[in-house]
Protein backbone atom coordinates (compact mmCIF):
# COMPACT_ATOMS: atom_id res chain seq x y z
CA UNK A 1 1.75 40.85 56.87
CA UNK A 2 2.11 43.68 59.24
CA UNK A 3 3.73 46.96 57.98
CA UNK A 4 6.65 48.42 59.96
CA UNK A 5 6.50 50.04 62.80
CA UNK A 6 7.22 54.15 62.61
CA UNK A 7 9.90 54.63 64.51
CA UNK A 8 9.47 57.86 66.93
CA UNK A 9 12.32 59.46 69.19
CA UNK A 10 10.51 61.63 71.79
CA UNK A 11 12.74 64.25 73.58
CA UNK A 12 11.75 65.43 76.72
CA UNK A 13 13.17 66.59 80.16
CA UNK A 14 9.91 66.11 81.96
CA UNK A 15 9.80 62.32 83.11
CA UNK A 16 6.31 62.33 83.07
CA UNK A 17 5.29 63.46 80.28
CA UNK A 18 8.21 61.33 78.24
CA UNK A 19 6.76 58.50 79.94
CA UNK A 20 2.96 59.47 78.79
CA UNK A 21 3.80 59.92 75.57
CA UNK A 22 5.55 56.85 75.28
CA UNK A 23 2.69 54.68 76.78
CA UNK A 24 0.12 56.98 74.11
CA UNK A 25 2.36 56.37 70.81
CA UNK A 26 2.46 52.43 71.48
CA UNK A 27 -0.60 51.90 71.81
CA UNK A 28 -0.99 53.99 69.01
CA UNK A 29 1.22 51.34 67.00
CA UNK A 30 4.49 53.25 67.05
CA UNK A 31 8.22 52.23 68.26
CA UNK A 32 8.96 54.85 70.57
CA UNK A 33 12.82 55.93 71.43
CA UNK A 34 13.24 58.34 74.09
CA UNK A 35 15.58 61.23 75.14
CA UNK A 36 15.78 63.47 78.37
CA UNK A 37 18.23 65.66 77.27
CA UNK A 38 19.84 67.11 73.62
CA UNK A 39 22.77 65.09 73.57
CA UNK A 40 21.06 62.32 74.38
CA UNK A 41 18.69 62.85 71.32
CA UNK A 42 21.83 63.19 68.83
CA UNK A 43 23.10 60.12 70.66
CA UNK A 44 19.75 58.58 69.63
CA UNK A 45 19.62 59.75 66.02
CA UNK A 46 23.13 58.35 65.45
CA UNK A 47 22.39 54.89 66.77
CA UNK A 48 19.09 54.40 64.80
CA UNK A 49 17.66 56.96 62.44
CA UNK A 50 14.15 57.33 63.85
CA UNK A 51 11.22 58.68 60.81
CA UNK A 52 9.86 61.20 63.11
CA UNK A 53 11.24 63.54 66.17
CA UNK A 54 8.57 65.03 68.42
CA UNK A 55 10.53 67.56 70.70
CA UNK A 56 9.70 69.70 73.56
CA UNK A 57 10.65 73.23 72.64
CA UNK A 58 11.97 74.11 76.09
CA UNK A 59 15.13 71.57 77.03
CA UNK A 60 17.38 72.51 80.01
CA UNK A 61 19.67 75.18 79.05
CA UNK A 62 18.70 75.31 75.04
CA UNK A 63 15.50 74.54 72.55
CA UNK A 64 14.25 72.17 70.03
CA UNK A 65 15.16 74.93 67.80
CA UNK A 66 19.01 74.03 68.85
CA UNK A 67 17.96 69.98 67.63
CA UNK A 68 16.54 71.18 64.21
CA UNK A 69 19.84 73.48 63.81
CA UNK A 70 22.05 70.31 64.14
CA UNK A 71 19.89 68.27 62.05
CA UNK A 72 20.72 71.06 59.43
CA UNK A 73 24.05 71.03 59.92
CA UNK A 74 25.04 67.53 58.96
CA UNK A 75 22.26 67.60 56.53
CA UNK A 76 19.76 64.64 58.30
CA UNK A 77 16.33 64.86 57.11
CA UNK A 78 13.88 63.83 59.65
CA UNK A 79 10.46 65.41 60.35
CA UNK A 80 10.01 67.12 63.47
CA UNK A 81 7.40 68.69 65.12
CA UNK A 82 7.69 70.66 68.25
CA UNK A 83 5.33 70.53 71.25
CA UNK A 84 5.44 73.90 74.17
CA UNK A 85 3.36 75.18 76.64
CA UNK A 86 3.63 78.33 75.81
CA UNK A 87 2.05 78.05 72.51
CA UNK A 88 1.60 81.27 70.08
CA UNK A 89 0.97 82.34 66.81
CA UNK A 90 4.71 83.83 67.06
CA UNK A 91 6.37 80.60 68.18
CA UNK A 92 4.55 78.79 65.31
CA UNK A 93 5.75 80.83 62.32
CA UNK A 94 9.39 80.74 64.24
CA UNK A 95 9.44 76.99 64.40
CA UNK A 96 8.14 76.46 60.34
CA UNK A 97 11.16 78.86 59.86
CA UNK A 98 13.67 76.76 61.70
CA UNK A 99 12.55 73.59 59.78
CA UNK A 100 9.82 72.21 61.90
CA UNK A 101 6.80 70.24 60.77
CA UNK A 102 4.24 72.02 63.14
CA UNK A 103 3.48 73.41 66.51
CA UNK A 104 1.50 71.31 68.89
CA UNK A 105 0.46 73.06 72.28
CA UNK A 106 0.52 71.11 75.75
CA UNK A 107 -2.06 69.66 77.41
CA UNK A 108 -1.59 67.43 73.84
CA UNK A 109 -4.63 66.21 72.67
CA UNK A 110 -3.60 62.63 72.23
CA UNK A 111 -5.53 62.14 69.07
CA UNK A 112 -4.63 65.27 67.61
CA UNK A 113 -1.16 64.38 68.13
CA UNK A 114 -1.64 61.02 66.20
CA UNK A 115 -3.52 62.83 63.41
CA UNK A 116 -0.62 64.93 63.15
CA UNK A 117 2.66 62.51 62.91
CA UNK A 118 0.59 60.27 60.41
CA UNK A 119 0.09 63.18 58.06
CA UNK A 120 3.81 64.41 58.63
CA UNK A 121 5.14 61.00 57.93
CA UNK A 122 2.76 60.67 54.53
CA UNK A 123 3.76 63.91 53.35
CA UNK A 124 7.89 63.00 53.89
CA UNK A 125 7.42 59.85 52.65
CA UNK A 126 5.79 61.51 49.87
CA UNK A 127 8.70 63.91 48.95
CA UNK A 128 11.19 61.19 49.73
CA UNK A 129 9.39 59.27 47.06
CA UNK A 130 9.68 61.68 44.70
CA UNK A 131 13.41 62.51 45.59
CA UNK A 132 14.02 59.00 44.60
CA UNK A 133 11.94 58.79 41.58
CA UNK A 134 13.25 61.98 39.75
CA UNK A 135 13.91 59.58 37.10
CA UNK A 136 11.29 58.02 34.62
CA UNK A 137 9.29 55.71 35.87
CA UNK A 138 7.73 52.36 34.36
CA UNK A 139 4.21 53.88 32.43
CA UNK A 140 2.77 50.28 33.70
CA UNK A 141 3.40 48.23 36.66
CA UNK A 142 5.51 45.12 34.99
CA UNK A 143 4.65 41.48 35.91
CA UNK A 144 7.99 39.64 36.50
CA UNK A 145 6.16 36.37 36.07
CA UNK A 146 4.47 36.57 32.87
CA UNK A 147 4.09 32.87 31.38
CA UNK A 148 3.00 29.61 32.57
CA UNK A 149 6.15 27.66 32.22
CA UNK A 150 7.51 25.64 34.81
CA UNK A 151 10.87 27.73 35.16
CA UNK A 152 8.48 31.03 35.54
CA UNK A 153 6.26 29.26 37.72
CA UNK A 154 8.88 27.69 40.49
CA UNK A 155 10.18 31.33 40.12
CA UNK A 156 7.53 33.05 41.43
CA UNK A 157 6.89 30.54 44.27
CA UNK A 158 10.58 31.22 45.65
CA UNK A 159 10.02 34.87 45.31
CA UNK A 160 6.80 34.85 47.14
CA UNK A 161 8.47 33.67 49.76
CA UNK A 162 11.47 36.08 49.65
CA UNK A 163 9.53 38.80 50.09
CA UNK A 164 8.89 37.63 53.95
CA UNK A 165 12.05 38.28 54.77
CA UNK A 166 14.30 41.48 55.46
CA UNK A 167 17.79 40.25 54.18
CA UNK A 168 20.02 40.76 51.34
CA UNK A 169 18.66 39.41 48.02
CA UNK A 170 20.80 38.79 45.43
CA UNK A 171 19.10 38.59 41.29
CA UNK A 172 21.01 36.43 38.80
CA UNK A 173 20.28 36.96 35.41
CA UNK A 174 21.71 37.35 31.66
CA UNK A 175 21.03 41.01 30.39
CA UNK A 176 17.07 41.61 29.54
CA UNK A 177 16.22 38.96 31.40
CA UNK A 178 13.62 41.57 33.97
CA UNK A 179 15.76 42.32 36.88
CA UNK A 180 14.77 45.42 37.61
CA UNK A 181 11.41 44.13 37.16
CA UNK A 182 11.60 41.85 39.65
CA UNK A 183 13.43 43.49 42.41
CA UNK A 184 10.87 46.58 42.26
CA UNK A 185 8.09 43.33 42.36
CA UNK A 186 10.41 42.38 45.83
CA UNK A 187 10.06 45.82 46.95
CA UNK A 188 6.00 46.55 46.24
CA UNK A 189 5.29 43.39 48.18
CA UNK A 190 7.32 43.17 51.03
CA UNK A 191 7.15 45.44 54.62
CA UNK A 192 9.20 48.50 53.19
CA UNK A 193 6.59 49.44 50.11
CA UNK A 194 5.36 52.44 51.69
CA UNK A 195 9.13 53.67 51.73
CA UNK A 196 11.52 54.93 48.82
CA UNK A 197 12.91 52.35 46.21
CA UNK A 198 15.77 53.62 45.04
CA UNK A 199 17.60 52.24 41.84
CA UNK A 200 21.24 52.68 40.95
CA UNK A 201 23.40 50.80 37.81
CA UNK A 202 26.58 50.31 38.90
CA UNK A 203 27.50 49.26 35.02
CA UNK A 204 26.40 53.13 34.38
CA UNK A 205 28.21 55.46 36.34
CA UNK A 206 32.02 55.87 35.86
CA UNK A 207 34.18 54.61 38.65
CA UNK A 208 34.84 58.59 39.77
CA UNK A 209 31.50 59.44 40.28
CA UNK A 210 30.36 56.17 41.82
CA UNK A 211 30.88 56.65 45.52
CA UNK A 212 29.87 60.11 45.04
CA UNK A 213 26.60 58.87 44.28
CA UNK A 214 26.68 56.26 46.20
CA UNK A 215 27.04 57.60 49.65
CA UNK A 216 26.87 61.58 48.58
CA UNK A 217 29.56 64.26 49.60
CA UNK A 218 30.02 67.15 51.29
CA UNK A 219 30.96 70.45 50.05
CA UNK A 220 34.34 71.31 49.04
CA UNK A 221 35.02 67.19 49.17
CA UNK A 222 36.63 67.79 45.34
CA UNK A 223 36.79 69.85 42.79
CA UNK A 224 33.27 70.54 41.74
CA UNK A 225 31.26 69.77 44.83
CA UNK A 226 29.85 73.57 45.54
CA UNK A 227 26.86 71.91 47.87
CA UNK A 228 26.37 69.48 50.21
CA UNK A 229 24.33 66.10 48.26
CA UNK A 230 22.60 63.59 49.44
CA UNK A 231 23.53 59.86 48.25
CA UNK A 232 21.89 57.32 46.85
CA UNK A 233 22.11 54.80 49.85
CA UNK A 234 20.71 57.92 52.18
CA UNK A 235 18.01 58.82 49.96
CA UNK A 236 17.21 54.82 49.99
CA UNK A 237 16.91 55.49 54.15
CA UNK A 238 14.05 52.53 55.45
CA UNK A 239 13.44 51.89 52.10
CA UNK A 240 15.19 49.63 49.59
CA UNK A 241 18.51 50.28 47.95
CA UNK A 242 18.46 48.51 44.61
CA UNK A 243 22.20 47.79 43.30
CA UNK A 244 22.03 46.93 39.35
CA UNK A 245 24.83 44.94 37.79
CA UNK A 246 26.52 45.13 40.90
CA UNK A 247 29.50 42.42 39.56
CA UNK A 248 31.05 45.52 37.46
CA UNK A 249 31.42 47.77 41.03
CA UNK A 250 34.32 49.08 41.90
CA UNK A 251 36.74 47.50 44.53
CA UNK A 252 37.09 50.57 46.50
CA UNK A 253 33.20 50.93 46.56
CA UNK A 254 32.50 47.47 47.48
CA UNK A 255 34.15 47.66 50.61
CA UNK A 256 32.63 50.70 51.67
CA UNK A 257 28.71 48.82 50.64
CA UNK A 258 30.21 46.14 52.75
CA UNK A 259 29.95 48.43 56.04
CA UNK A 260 26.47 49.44 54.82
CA UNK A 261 25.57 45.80 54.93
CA UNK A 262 27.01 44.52 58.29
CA UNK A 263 26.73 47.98 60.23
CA UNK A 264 24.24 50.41 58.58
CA UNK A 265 26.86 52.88 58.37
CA UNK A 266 28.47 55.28 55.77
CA UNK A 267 30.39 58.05 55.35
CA UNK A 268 29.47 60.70 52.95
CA UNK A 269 32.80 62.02 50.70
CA UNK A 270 34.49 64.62 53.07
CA UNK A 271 33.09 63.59 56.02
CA UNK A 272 34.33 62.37 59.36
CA UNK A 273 31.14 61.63 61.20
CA UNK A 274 29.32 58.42 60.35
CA UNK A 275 25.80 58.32 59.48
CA UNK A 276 23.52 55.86 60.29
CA UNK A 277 20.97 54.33 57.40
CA UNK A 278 18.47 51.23 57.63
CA UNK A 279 18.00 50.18 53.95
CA UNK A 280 17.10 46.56 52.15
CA UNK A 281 19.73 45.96 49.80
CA UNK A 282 18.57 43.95 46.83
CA UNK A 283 21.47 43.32 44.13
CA UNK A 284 21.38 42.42 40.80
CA UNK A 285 23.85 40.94 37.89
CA UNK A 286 24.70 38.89 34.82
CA UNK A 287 28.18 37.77 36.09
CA UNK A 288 28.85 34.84 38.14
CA UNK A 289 29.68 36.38 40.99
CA UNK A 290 31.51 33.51 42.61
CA UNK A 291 33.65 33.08 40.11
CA UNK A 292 34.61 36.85 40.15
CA UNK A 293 35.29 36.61 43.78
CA UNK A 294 37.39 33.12 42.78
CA UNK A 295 39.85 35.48 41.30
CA UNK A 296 39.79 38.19 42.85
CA UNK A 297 37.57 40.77 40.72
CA UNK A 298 34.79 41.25 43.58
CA UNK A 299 34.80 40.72 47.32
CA UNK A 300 34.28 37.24 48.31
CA UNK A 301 33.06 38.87 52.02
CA UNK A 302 30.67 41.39 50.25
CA UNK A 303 29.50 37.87 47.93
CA UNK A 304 28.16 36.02 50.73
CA UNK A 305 26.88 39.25 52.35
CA UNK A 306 24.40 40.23 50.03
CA UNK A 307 23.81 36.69 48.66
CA UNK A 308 21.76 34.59 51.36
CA UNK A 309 18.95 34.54 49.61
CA UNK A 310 19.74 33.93 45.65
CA UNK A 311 16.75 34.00 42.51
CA UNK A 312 18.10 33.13 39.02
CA UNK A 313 15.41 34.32 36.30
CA UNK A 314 15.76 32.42 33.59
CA UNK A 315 16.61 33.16 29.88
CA UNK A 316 13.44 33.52 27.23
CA UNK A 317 15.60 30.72 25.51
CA UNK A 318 14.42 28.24 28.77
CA UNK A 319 11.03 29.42 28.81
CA UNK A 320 9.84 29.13 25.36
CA UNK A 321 6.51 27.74 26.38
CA UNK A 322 5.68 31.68 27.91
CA UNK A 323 6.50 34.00 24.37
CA UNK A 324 3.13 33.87 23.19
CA UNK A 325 1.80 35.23 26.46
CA UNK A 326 4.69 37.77 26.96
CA UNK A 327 4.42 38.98 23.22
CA UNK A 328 0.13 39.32 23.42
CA UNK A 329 0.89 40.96 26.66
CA UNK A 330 3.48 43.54 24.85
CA UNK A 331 1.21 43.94 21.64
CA UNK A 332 -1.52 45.19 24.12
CA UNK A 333 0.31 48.49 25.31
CA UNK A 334 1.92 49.08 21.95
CA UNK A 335 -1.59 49.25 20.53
CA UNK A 336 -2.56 51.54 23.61
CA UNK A 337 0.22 53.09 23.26
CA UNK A 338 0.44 53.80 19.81
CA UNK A 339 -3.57 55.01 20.44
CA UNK A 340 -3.81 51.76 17.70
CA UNK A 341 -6.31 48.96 17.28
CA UNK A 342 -5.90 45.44 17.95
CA UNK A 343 -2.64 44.31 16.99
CA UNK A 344 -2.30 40.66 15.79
CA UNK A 345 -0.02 38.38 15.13
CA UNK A 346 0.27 35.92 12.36
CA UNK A 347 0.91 31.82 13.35
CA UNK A 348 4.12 31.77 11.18
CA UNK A 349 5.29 35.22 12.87
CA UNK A 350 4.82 33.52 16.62
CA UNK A 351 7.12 30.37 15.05
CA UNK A 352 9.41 32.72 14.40
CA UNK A 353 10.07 34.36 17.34
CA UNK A 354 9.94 30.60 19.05
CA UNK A 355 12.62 30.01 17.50
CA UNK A 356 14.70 32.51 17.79
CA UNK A 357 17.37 32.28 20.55
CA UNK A 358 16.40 36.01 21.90
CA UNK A 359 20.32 37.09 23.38
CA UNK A 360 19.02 39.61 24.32
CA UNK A 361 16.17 38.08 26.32
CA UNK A 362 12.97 39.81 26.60
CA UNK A 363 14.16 43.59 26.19
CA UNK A 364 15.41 42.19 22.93
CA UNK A 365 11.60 41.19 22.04
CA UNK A 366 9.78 44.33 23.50
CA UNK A 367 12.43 45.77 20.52
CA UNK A 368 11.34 43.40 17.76
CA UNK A 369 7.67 43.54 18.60
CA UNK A 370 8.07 47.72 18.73
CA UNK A 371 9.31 47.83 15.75
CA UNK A 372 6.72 45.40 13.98
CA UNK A 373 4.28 47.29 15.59
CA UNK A 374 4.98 50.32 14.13
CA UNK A 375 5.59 49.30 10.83
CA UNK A 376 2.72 46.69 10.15
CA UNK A 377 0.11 48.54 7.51
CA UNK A 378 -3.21 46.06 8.42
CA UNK A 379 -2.66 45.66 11.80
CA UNK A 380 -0.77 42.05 11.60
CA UNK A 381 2.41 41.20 12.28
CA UNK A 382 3.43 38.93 9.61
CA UNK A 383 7.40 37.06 10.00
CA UNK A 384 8.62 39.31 7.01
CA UNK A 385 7.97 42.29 9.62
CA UNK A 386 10.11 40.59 12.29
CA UNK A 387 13.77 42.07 12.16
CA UNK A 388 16.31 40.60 14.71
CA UNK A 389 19.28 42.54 15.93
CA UNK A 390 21.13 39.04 14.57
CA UNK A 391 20.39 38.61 10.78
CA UNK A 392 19.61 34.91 10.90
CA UNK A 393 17.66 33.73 14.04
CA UNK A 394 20.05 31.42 16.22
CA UNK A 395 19.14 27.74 15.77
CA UNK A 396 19.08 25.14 19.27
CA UNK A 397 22.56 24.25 18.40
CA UNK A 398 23.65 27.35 19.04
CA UNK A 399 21.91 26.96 22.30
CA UNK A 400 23.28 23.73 23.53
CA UNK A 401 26.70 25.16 24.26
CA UNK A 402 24.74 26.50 27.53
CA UNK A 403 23.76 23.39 28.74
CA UNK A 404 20.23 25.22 29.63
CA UNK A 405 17.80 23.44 26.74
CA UNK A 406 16.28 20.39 26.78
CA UNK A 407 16.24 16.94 24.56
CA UNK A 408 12.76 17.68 24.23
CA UNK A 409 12.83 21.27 22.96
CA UNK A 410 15.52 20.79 21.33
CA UNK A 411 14.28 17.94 19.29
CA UNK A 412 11.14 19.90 18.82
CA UNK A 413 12.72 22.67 17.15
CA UNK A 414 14.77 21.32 15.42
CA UNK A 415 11.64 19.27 13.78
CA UNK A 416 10.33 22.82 13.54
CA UNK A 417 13.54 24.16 11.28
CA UNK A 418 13.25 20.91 9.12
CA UNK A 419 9.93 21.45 8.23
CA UNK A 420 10.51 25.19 7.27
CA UNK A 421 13.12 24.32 5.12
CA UNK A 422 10.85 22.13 3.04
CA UNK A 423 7.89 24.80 3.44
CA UNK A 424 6.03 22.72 5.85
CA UNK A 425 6.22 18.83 3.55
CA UNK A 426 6.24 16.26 6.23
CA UNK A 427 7.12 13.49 3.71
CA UNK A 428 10.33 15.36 2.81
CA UNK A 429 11.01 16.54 5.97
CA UNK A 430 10.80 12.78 7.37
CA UNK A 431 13.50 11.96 4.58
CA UNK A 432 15.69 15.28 5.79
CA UNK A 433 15.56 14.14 9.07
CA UNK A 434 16.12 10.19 8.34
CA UNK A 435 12.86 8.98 10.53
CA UNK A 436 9.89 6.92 8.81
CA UNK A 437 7.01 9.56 8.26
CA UNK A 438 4.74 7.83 10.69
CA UNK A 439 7.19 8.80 13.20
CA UNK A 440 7.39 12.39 12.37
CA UNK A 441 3.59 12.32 12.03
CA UNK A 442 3.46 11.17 15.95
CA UNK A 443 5.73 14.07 17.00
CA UNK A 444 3.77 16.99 14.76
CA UNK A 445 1.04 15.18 16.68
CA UNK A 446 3.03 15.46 20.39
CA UNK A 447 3.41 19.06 19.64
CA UNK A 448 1.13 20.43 18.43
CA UNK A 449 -1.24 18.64 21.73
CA UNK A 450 1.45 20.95 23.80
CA UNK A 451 0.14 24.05 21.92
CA UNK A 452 3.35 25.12 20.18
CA UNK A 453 3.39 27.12 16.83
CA UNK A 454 4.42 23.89 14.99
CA UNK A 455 0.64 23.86 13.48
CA UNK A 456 -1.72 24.03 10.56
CA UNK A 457 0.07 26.54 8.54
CA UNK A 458 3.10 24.74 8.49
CA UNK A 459 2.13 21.31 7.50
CA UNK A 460 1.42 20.95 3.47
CA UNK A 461 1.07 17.50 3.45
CA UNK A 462 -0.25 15.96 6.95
CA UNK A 463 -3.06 14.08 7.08
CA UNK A 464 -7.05 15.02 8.12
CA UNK A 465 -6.81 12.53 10.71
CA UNK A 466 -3.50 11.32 12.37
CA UNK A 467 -3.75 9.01 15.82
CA UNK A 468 -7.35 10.28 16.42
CA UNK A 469 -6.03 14.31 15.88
CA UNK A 470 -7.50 16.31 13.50
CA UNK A 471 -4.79 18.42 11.10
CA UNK A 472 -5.31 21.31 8.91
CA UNK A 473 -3.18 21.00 5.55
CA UNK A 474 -2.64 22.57 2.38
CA UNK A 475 -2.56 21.43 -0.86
CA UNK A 476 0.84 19.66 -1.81
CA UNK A 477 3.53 21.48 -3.40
């Protein structure tokens, strides 16, 4: 896939030289904008934010230094570098201390020139990154698609493809499910990943100070605002604007997200000029947004705007098949982490947690494991070191209210739960459960073929052999 194109606005009142640079910077690989004049060039920079301005100092009646002055004014932040025949040492420190990049002296060395915007553009890209990263960031890079489920799998295979595209994409999800995770997996692999991902949770920020970070605000907007600030959707410019839990926005600030959607516009708070902004917006929730815009809680307009192309991860609960590789996967940076050995876990720990309905989805068993991990004394995480935020682990009835689990799983664990309660004795689990033994002895045999936990330490009383499977057993209570 081919990256972007960096968009270039060339100003220059000299026909011929506009029209050489213009023919130099595409084959070069650039989009190139031009401007004869200076209020063409704000015309320009209104329509579509370029990433870099190259600018003849000497323009008519006034100066590049005149461009970077209004640039200043209404707070835009856009390289530019100036280019003059009448090149000095003078001129140079003059332009640095109006705001511009660098100096480049005609004749222009073509390749110089080249040399120079690509550096210019790392560098702001660079500090743009770190503008929008003041936060923590993620210690590892997270795989949304850990597991080898089906759900996991068909997930992956849709997102693939999502990242082709430049649209709206809108991540359904109950809480812990990875959202984050995935959309910053969207971002790293599609055509903006060399630009700023930029993450906001609407769920976090009270409804007062939403807009203001949002779209930013100018000084003197309100009470408080001594300084001019930059928003989040500007500092997101040609990069990707990441709206968490976006079903618990405000009204008021969905409309104005709307006319960043359909026209890449905004205003900031206290402003009367509109500013331009090109920006992926990826948007993420746990509510069902269509029934919120059903009655009225969230735009039905804004819904189908930032919902043409939909991914629904599913809940751990679905995906049981993928907790052993998500919890060896977890166990490996704790013990990095935690500058620990090897941490294991035991076969009746792993039931456990497979049978556990995880609420909280997998945040709620990077918590569990954490706190195992820390508190295990041989470096094994037994099931009396598993603590769950609920105090008995959710049975599959409590999961069929969903409608999300199958016969199958549930039948297996409920199998599972009746041989627990009898410590693992098929014969009186087969009376629990009503079933002739042989038929109980077929499903341990099902199972455990599938790989699932239901295994050797559970089963007291199954035979060596049982239709041409070899079982571990104990000795009979």
């Amino acid at each position: 896939m081919n990256p972007m194109k960096e968009r270039v606005l060339v100003v220059d009142d000299d026909a011929l030289m506009l029209d050489a640079l213009d023919a130099g910077l595409r084959a070069h690989g650039f989009e190139v904008i031009k401007a004869n004049s200076l209020s063409n060039s704000y015309l320009a920079i209104l329509k579509s934010p370029p990433n870099i301005i190259l600018a003849d100092y000497h323009l008519d009646d006034c100066s590049a230094f005149d461009l970077l002055a209004w640039l200043r004014a209404r707070d835009i932040s856009i390289p530019l570098i100036v280019i003059t025949a009448q090149g000095s040492i003078d001129l140079a420190i003059e332009a640095v201390k109006h705001g511009a990049e660098s100096l480049i002296p005609k004749p222009v060395d073509l390749g110089y020139l080249i040399r120079e915007l690509h550096h210019t553009l790392d560098r702001f890209r660079d500090m743009r990154k770190d503008l929008a990263h003041k936060l923590e960031r993620a210690r590892y890079e997270r795989n949304p698609f850990l597991g080898e489920s089906t759900a996991i799998q068909e997930l992956e295979r849709t997102s693939r493809r999502v990242t082709k595209a430049n649209s709206c994409v809108l991540i359904q999800g109950e809480t812990g499910t990875g959202k984050g995770v995935l959309a910053r997996w969207l971002h790293n692999m599609g055509p903006r990943s060399n630009q700023a991902f930029v993450n906001l949770n609407c769920a976090g920020i009270s409804r007062d100070l939403l807009e203001s970070e949002l779209f930013g605000h100018q000084k003197g907007a309100f009470t408080g605002a001594i300084c001019n600030k930059i928003g989040f959707v500007e500092a997101a410019n040609h990069g990707t604007l990441f709206l968490d839990e976006i079903g618990d926005m405000d009204l008021q600030a969905q409309a104005k997200i709307l006319k960043v959607v359909e026209e890449k516009q905004f205003y900031r708070l206290g402003e009367v000029h509109e500013r331009k902004v090109d920006v992926q917006i990826m948007a993420a929730t746990h509510h069902d947004l269509k029934k919120l815009a059903e009655n009225g809680s969230f735009r039905s307009d804004l819904y189908f705007r930032i919902s043409p192309l939909r991914l629904r991860i599913p809940p751990l609960r679905e995906r049981i098949a993928d907790i052993a590789v998500i919890t060896d996967k977890l166990l490996e940076q704790f013990s990095w982490d935690m500058k620990r050995g090897k941490i294991r876990i035991s076969d009746n720990a792993r039931l456990e947690l497979e049978r556990y309905s995880w609420p909280g989805n997998i945040r709620e068993l990077r918590n569990v494991l954490e706190r195992a991990t820390l508190l295990c004394d041989d470096g094994v995480i037994h099931k009396t070191g598993l603590e769950f935020d609920i105090c008995e682990p959710q049975r599959i009835a409590t999961d069929v209210v969903g409608g999300h689990v199958t016969l199958k799983e549930m039948e297996r664990r409920y199998i599972m739960q009746a041989l627990e309660s009898v410590n693992g004795s098929v014969v009186q689990a087969a009376k629990h459960l009503g079933i002739p033994r042989s038929s109980l002895y077929a499903k341990i045999h099902e199972y455990t073929n599938l790989g699932t936990a239901c295994c050797s330490e559970m089963l007291v009383d199954v035979p060596a052999t049982q239709s041409g499977a070899r079982f571990a057993h104990r000795n009979s209570q």
